[in-house]
N, C-alpha and C. Protein backbone atom coordinates (compact mmCIF):
# COMPACT_ATOMS: atom_id res chain seq x y z
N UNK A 1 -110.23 131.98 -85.67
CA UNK A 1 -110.74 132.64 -84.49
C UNK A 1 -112.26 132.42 -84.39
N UNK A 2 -112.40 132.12 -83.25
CA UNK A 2 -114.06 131.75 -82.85
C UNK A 2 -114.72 132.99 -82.60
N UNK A 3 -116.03 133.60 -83.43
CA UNK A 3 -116.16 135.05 -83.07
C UNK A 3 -117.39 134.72 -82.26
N UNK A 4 -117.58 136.00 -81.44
CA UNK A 4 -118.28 136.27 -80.22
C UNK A 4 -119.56 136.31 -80.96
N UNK A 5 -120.28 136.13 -82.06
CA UNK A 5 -121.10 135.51 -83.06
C UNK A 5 -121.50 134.69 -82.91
N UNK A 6 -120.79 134.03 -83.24
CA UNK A 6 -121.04 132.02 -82.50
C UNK A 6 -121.26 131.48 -81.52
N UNK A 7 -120.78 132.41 -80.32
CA UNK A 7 -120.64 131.82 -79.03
C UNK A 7 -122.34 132.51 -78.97
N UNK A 8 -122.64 133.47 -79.50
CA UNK A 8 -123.90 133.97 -78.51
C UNK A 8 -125.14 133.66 -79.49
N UNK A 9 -124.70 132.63 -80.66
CA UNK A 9 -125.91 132.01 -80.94
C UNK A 9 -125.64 130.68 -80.82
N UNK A 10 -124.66 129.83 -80.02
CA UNK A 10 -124.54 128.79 -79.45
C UNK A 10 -125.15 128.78 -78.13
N UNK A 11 -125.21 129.52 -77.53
CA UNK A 11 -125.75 129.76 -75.78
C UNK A 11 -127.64 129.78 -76.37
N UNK A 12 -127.71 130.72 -77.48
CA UNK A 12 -129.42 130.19 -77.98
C UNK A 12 -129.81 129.13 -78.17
N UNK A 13 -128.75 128.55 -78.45
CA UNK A 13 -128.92 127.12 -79.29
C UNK A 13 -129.39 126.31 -78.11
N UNK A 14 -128.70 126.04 -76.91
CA UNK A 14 -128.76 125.14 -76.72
C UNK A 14 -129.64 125.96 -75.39
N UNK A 15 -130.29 127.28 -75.31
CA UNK A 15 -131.68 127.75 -74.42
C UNK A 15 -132.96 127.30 -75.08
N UNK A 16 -132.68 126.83 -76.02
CA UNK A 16 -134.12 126.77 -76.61
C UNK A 16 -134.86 125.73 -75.94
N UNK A 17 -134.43 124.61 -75.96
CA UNK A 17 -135.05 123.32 -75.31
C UNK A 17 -134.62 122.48 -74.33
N UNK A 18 -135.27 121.90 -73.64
CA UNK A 18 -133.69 120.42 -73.00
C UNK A 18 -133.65 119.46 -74.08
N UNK A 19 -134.38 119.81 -75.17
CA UNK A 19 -133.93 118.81 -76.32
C UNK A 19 -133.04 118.92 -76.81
N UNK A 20 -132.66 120.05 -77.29
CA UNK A 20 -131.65 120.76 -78.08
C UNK A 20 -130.47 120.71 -77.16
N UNK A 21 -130.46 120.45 -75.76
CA UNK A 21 -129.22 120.32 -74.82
C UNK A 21 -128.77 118.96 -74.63
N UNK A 22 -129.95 118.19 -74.81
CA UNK A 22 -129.52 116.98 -74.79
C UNK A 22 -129.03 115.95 -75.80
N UNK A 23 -129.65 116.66 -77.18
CA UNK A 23 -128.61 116.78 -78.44
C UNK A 23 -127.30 116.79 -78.27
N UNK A 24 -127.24 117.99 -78.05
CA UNK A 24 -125.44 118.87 -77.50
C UNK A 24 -124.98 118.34 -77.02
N UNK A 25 -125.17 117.33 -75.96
CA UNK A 25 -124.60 116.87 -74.55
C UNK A 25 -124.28 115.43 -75.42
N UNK A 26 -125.32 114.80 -76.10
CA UNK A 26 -124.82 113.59 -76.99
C UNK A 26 -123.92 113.38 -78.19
N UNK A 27 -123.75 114.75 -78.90
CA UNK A 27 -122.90 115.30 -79.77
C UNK A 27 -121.53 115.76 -79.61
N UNK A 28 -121.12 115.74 -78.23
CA UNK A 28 -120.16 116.06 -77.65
C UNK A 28 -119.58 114.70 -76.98
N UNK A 29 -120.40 114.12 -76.44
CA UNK A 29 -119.88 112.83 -75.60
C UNK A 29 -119.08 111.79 -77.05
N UNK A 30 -119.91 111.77 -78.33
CA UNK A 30 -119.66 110.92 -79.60
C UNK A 30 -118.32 111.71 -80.12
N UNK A 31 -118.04 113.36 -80.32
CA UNK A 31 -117.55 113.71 -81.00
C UNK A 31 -116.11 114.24 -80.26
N UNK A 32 -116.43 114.30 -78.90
CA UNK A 32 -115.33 114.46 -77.93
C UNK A 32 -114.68 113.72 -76.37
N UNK A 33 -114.82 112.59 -76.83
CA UNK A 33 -115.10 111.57 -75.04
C UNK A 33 -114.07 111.87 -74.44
N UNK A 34 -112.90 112.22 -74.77
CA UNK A 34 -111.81 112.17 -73.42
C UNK A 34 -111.93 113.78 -73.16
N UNK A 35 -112.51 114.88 -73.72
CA UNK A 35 -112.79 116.18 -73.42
C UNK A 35 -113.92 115.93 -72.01
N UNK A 36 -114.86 115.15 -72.63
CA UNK A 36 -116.12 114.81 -71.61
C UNK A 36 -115.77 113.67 -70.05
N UNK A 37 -114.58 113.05 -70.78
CA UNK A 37 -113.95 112.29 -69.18
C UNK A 37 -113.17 113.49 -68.32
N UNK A 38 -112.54 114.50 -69.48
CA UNK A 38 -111.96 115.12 -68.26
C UNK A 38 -112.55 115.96 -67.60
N UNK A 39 -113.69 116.41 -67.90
CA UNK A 39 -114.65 117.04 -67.19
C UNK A 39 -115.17 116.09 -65.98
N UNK A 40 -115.49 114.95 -66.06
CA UNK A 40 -115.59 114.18 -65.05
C UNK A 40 -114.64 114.06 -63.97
N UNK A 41 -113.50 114.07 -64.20
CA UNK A 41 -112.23 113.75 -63.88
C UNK A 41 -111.92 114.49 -62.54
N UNK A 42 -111.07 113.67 -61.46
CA UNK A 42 -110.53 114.08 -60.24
C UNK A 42 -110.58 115.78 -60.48
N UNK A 43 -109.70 116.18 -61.31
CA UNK A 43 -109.63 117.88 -61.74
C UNK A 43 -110.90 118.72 -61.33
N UNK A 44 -112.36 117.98 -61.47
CA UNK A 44 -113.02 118.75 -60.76
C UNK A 44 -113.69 118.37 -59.55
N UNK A 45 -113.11 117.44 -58.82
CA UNK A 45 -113.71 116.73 -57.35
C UNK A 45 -113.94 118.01 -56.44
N UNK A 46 -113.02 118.77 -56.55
CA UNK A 46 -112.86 119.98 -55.34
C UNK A 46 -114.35 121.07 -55.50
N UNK A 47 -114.76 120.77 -56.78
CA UNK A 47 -115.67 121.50 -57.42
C UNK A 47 -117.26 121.06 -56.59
N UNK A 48 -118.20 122.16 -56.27
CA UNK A 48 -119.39 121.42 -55.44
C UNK A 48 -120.35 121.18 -57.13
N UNK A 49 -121.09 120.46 -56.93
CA UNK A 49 -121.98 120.33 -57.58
C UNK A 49 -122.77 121.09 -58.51
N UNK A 50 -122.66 121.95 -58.42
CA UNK A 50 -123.16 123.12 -59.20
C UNK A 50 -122.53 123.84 -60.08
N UNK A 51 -121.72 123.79 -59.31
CA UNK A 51 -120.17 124.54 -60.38
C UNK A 51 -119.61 123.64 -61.55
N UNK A 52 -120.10 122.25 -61.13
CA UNK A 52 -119.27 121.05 -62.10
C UNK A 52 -120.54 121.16 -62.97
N UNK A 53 -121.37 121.39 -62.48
CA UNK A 53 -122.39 121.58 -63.62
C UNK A 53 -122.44 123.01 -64.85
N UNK A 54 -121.52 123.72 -64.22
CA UNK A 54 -121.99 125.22 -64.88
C UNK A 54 -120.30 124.90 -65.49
N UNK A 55 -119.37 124.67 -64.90
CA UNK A 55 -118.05 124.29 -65.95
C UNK A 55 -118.42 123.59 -67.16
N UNK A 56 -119.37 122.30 -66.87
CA UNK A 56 -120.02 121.06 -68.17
C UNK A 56 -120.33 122.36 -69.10
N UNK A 57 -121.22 122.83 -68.74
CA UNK A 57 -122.13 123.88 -69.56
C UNK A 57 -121.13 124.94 -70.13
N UNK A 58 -120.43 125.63 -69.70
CA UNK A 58 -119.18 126.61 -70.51
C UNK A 58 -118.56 125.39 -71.31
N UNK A 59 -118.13 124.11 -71.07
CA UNK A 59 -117.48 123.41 -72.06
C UNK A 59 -118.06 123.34 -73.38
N UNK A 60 -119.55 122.94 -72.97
CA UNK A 60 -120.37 122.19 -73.78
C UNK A 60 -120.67 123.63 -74.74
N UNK A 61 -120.65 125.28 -74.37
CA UNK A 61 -120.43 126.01 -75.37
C UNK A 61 -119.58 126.19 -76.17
N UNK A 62 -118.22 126.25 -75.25
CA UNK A 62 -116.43 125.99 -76.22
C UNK A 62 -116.70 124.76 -77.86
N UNK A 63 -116.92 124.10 -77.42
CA UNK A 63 -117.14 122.71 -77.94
C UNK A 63 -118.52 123.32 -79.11
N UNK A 64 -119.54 123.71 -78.91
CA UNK A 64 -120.14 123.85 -79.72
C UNK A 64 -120.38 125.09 -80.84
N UNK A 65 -119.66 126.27 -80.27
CA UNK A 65 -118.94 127.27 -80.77
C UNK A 65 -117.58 127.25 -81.44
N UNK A 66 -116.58 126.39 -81.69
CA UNK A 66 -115.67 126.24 -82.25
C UNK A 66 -116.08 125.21 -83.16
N UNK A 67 -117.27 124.23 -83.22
CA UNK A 67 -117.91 123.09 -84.13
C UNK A 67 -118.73 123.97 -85.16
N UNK A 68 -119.05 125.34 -84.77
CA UNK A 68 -120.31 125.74 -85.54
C UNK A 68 -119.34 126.82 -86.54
N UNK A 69 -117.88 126.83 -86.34
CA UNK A 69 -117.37 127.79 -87.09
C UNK A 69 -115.88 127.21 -88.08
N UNK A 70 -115.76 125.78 -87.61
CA UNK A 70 -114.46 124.90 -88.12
C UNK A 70 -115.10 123.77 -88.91
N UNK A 71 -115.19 123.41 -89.49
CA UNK A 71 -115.64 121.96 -90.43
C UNK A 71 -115.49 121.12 -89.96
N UNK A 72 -114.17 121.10 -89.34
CA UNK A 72 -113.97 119.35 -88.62
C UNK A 72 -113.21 119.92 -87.12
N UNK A 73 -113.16 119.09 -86.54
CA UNK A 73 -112.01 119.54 -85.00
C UNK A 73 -111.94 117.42 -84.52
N UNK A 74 -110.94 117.58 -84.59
CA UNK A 74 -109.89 116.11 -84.68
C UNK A 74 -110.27 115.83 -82.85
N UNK A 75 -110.59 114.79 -82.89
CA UNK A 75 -110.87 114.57 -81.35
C UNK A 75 -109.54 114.70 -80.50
N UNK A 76 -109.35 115.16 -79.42
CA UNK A 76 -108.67 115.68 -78.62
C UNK A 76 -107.98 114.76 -77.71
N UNK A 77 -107.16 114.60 -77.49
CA UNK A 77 -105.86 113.05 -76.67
C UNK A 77 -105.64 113.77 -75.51
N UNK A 78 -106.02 112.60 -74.75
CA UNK A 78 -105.43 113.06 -73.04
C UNK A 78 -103.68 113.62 -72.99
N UNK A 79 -103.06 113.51 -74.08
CA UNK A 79 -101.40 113.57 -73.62
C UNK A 79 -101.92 115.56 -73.93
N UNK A 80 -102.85 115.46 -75.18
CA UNK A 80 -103.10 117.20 -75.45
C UNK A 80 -103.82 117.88 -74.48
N UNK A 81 -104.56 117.63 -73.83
CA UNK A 81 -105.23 118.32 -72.58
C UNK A 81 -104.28 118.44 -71.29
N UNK A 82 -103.92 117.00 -70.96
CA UNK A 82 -102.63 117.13 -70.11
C UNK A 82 -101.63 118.44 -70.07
N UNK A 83 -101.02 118.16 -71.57
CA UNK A 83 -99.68 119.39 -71.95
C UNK A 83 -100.46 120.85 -71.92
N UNK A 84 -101.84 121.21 -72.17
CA UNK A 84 -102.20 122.06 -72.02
C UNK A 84 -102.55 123.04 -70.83
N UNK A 85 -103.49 121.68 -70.12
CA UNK A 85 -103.64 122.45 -68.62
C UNK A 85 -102.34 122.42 -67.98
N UNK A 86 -101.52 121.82 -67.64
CA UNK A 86 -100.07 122.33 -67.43
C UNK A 86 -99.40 123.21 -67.74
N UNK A 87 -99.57 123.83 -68.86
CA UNK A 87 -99.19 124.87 -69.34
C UNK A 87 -99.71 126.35 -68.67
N UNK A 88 -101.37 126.30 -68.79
CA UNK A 88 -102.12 126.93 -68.19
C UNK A 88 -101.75 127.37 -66.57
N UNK A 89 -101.43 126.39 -65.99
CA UNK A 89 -100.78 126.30 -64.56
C UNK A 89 -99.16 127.13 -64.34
N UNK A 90 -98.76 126.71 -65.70
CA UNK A 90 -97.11 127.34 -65.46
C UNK A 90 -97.54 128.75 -65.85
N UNK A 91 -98.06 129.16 -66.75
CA UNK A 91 -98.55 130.80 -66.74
C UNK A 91 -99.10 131.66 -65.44
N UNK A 92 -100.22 130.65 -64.75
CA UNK A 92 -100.31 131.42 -63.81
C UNK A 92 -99.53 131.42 -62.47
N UNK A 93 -98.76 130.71 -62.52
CA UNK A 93 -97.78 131.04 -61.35
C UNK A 93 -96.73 131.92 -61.49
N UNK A 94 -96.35 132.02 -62.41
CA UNK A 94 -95.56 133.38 -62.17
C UNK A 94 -96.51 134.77 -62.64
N UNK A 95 -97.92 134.94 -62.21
CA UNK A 95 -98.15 135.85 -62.39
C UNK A 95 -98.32 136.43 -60.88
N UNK A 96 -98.13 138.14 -60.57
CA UNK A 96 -97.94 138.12 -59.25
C UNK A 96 -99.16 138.52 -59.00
N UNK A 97 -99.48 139.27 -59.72
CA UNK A 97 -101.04 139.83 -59.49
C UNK A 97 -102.05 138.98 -58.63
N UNK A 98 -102.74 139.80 -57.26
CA UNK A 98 -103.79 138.98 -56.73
C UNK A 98 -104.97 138.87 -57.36
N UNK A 99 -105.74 139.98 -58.37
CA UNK A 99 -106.92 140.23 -59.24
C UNK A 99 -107.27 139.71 -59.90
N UNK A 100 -108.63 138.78 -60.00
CA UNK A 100 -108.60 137.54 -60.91
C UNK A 100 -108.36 138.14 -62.18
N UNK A 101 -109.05 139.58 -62.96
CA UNK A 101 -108.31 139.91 -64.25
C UNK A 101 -107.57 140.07 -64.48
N UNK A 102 -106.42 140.71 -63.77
CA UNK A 102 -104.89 140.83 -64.05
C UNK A 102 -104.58 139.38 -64.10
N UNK A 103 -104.82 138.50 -63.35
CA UNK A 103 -104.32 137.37 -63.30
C UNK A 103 -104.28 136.50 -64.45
N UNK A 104 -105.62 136.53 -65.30
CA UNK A 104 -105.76 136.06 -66.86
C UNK A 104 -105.21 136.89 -67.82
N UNK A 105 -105.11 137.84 -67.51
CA UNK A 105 -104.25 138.43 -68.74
C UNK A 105 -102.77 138.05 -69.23
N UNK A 106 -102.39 136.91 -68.72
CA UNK A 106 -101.23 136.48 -69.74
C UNK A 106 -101.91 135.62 -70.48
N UNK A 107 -103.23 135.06 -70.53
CA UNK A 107 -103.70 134.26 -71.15
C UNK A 107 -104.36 134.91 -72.45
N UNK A 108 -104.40 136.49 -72.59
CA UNK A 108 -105.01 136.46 -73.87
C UNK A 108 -103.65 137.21 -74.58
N UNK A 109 -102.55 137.26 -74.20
CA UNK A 109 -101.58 137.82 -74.90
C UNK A 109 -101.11 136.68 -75.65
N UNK A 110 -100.99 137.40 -76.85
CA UNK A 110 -100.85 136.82 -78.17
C UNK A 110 -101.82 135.13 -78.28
N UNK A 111 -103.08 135.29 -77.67
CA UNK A 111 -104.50 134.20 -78.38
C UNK A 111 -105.07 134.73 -79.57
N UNK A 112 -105.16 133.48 -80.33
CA UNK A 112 -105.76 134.59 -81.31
C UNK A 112 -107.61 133.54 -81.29
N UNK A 113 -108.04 133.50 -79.75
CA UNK A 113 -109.12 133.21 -79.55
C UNK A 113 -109.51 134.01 -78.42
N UNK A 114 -109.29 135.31 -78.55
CA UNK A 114 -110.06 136.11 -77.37
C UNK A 114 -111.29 136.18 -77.24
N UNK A 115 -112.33 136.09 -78.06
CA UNK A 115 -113.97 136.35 -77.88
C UNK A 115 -114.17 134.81 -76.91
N UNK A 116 -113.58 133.46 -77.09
CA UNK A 116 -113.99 132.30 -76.41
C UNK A 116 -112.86 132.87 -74.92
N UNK A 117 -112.07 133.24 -74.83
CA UNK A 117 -111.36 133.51 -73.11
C UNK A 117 -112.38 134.57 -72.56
N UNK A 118 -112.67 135.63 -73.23
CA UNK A 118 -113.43 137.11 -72.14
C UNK A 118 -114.60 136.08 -72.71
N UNK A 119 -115.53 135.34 -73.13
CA UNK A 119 -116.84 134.67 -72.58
C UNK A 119 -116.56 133.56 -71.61
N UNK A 120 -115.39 133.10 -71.47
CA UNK A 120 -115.02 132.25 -69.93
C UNK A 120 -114.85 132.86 -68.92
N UNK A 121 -113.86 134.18 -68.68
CA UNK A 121 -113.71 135.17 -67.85
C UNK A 121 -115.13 136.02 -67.45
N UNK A 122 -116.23 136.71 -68.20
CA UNK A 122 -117.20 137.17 -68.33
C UNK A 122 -118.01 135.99 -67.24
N UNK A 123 -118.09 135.00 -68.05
CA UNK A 123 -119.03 133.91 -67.09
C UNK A 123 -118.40 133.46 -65.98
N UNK A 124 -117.21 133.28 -65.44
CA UNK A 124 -116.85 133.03 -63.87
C UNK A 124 -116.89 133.95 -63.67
N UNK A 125 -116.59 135.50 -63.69
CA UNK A 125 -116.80 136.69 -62.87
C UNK A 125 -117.96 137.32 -62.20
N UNK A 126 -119.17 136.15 -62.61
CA UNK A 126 -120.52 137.36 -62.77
C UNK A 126 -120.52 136.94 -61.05
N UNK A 127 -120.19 137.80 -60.22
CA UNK A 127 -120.76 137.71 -58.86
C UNK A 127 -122.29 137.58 -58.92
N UNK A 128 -123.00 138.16 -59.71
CA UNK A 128 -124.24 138.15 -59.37
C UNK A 128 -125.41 136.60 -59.41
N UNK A 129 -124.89 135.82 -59.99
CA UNK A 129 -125.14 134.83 -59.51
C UNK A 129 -124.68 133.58 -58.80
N UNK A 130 -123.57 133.77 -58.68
CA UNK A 130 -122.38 133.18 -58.17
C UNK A 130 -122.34 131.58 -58.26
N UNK A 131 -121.71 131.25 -59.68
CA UNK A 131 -122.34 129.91 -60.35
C UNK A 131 -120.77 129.23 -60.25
N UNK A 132 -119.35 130.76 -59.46
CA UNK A 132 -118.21 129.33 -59.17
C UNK A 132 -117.87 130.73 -58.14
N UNK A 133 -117.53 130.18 -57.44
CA UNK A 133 -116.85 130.50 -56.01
C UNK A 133 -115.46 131.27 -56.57
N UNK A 134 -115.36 132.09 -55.91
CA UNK A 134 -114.34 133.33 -56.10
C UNK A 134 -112.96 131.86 -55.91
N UNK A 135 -112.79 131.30 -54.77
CA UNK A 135 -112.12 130.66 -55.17
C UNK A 135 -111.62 129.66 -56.15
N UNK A 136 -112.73 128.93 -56.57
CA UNK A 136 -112.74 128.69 -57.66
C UNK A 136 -112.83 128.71 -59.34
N UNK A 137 -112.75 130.35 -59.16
CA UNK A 137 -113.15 130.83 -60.83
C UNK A 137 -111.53 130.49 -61.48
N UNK A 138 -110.35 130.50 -60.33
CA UNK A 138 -109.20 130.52 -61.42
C UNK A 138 -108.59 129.06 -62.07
N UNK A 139 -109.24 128.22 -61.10
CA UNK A 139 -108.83 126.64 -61.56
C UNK A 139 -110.00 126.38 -62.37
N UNK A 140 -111.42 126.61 -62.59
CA UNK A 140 -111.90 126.68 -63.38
C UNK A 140 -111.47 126.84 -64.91
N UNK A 141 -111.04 128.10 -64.67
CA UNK A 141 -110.84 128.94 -66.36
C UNK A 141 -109.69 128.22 -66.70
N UNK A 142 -108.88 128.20 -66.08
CA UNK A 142 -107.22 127.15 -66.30
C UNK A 142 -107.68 125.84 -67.23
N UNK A 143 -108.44 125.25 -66.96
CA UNK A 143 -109.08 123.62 -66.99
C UNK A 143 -109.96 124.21 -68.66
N UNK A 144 -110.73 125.17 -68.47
CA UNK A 144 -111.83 125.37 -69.27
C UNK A 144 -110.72 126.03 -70.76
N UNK A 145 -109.59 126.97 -70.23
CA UNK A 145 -108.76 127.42 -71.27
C UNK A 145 -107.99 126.12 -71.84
N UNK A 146 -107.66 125.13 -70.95
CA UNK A 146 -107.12 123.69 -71.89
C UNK A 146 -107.61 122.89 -73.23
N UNK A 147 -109.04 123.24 -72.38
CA UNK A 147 -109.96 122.90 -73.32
C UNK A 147 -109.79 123.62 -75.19
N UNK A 148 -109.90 124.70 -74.61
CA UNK A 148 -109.88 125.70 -75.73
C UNK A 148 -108.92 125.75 -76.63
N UNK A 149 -107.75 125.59 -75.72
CA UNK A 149 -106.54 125.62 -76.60
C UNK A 149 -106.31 124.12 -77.27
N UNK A 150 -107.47 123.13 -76.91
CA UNK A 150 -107.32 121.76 -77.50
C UNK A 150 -108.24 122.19 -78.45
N UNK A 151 -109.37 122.72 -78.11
CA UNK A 151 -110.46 122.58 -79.97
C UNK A 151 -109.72 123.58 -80.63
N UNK A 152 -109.77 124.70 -80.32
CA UNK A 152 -109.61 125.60 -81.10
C UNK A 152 -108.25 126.10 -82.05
N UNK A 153 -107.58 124.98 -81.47
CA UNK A 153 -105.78 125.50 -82.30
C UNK A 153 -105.86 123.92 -83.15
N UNK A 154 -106.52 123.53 -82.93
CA UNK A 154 -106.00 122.17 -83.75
C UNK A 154 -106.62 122.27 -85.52
């Protein structure tokens, strides 16, 4: 389990400098490339510019918060991201709930990575700066939980 420890001295980590981000950003592209294509990837075309930037940035914490607490994490195969965000997709359709929190909550039943889901949920919810569009916070987190369930269970 990735503790909420890590994640909030990973978010320091990489405030300190644009050096230290651009580290991160090169440490990730070497240590995870088809994680970093699918971030590129059609999956977020619908996404405006800003948002594909602030998704990069929640990845690029997942990714460096599950590195700062596991020894190794096995680079990640498009067939595993695939089977994942699909998965992600079949959960939320049969949920009936309109509320984006009710709506994630089949996603932390039985995770045993809740501190990395409520810091994905936490960060698309913050209306107050509004860094993904209400419509877009739930295909977001879907995409961003694939992720997760690719570093973090392997």
């Amino acid at each position: 389990m990735i503790r909420e420890e890590a994640i909030e001295a990973t978010i320091e980590q990489l405030n300190t400098s644009e050096d230290a981000y651009e580290e991160a950003v090169e440490l990730f592209r070497e240590e995870q490339p088809v994680v970093l294509a699918y971030l590129f990837s059609e999956t977020f075309e619908p996404f405006s510019k800003k948002e594909q930037e602030f998704i990069f940035y929640l990845a690029l914490v997942l990714f460096l918060s599950v590195r700062r607490e596991r020894e190794s994490i096995p680079q990640v195969s498009e067939e595993q991201l695939s089977r994942a965000e699909e998965h992600n997709w079949e959960l939320l359709s049969e949920v009936k709930s309109k509320r984006f929190h009710e709506r994630l909550d089949v996603f932390f039943e039985d995770s045993k990575e809740e501190d990395l889901l409520a810091f994905l949920e936490d960060a698309l919810s913050d209306e107050t700066d509004e860094l993904v569009t209400k419509e877009g916070r739930e295909a977001a987190f879907a995409s961003l939980k694939a992720i997760v369930d690719c570093l973090a269970t392997s």
